[in-house]
Protein backbone atom coordinates (compact mmCIF):
# COMPACT_ATOMS: atom_id res chain seq x y z
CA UNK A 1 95.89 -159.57 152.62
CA UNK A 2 94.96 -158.64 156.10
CA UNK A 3 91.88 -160.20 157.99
CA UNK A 4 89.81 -156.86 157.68
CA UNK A 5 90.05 -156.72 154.18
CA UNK A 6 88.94 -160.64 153.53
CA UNK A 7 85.88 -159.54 155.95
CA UNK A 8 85.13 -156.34 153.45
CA UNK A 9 84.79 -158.30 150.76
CA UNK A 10 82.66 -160.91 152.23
CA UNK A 11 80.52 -157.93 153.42
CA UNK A 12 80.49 -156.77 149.85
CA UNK A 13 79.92 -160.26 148.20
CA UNK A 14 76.94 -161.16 150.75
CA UNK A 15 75.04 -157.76 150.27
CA UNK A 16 75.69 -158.03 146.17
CA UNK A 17 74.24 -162.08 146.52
CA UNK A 18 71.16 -160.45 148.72
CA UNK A 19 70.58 -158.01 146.14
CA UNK A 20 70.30 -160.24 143.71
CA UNK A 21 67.91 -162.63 145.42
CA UNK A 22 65.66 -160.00 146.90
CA UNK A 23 65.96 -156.90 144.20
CA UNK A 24 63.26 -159.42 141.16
CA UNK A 25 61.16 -160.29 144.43
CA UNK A 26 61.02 -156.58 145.42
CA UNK A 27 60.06 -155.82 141.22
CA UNK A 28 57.73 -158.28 141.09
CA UNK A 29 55.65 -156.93 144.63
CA UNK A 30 55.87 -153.40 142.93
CA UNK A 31 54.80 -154.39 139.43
CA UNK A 32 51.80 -156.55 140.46
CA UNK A 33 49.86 -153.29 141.48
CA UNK A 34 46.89 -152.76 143.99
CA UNK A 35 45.80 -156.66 145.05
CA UNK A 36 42.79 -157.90 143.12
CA UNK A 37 39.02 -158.01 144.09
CA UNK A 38 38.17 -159.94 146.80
CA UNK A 39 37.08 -163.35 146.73
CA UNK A 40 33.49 -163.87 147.08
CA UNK A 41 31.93 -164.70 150.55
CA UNK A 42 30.63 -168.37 151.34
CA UNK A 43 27.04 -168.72 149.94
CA UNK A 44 26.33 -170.21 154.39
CA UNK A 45 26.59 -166.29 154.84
CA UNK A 46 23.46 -165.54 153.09
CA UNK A 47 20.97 -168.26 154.46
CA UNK A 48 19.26 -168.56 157.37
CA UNK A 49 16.13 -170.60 158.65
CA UNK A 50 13.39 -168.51 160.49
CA UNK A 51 11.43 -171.09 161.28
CA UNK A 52 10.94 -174.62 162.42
CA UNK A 53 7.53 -176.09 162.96
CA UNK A 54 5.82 -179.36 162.97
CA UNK A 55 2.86 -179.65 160.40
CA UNK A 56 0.34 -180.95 162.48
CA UNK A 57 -1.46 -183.00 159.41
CA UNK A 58 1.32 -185.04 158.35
CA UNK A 59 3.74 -184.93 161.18
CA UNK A 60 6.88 -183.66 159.33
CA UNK A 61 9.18 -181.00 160.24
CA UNK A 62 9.05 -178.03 157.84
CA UNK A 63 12.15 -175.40 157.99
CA UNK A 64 11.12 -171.97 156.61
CA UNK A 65 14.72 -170.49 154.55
CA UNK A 66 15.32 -167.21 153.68
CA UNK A 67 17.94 -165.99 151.38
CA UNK A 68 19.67 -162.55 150.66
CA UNK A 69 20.60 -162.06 147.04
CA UNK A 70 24.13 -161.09 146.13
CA UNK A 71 25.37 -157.63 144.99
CA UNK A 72 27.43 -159.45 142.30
CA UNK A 73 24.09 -159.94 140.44
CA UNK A 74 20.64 -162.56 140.47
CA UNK A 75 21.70 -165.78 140.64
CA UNK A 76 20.01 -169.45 142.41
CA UNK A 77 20.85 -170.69 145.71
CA UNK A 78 20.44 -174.80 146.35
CA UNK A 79 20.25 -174.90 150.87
CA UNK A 80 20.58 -178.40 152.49
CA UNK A 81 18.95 -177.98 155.61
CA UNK A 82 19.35 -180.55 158.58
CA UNK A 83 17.03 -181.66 161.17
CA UNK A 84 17.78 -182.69 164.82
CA UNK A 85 16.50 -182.79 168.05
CA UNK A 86 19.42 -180.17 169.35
CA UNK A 87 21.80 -177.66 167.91
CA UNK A 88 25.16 -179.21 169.10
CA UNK A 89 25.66 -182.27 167.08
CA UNK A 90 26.07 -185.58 168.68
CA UNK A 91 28.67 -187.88 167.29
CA UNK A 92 27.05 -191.06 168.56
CA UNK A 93 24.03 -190.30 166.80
CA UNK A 94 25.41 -190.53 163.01
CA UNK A 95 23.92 -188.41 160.50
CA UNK A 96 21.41 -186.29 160.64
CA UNK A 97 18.18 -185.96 158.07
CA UNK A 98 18.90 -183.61 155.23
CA UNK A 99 16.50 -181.76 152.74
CA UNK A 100 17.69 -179.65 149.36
CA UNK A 101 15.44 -176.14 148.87
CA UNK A 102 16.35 -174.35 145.74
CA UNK A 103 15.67 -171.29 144.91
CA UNK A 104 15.93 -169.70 141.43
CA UNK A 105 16.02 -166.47 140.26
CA UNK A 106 17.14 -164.47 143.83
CA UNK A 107 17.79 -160.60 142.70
CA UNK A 108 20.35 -158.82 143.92
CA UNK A 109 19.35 -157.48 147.45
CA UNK A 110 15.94 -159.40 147.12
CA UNK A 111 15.45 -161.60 150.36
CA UNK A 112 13.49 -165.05 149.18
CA UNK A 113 11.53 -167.30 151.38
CA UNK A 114 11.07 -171.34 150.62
CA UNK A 115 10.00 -174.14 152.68
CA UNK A 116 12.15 -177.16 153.48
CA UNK A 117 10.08 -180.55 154.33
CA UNK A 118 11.62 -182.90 156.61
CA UNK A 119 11.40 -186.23 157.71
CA UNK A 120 8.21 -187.04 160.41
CA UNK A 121 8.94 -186.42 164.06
CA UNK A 122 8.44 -188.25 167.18
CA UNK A 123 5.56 -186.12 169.36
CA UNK A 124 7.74 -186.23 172.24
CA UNK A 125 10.52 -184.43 171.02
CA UNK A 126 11.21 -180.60 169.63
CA UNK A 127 13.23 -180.39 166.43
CA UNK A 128 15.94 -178.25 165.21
CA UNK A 129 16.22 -176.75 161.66
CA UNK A 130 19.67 -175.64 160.64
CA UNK A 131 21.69 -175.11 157.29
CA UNK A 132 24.17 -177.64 157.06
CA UNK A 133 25.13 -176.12 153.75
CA UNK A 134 24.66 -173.82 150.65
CA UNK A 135 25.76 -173.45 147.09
CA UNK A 136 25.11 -169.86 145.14
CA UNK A 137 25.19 -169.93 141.06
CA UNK A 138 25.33 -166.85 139.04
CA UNK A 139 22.73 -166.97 136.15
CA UNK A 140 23.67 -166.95 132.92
């Protein structure tokens, strides 16, 4: 056999081995269908704190949190809100005081309002109220 025919059939054998590899990938893309609902978005994207004040009785920071219900349907939110003297966190300060707000009950499209109460504050300094995180449960 000449050299041109050996290189045929090597043509032929690696298209036939690519086929065969790639042709139950390609059936398996086509038979999966349109992809699936998307996943739902982090529960940080529907919190925020409006407002961060010092009760002037007791001396403790108080966050105010609102939350935007979910389209998917009413559910509860649980927000851990941190406290600070500045936004940017310092690493050489260690951790920062937390609080848990919970809200029950949030409607779809409803926005809900709770107060988170902090630690006391030194008069000299301003604090910061941030969410350091959020957790969103569908009701059952």
């Amino acid at each position: 056999m000449s050299a041109l025919k050996w290189q045929g059939w090597a043509v032929g054998l690696t298209v036939l081995a690519g086929l065969l590899v790639f042709a139950p990938l390609g059936l398996y893309v086509w038979a999966s269908g349109e992809p699936g609902a998307a996943p739902p978005r982090p529960a940080l994207e529907d919190v925020r704190v409006t407002g961060c004040r010092i009760d002037p009785g007791s001396r403790r920071v108080v966050a105010t949190v609102e939350v935007s219900g979910r389209p998917e349907g009413m559910g509860a939110y649980v927000v851990t809100v941190e406290f600070r003297e500045k936004a940017e966190q310092d690493p050489a300060a260690g951790r920062s005081p937390q609080a848990l707000v919970r809200l029950p009950n949030v409607a779809p499209g409803a926005r809900e309002h709770a107060e988170a109460l902090g630690p006391i504050w030194p008069a000299s300094t301003v604090p910061w109220c941030g969410v350091a995180a959020a957790e969103f449960t569908t009701a059952k």
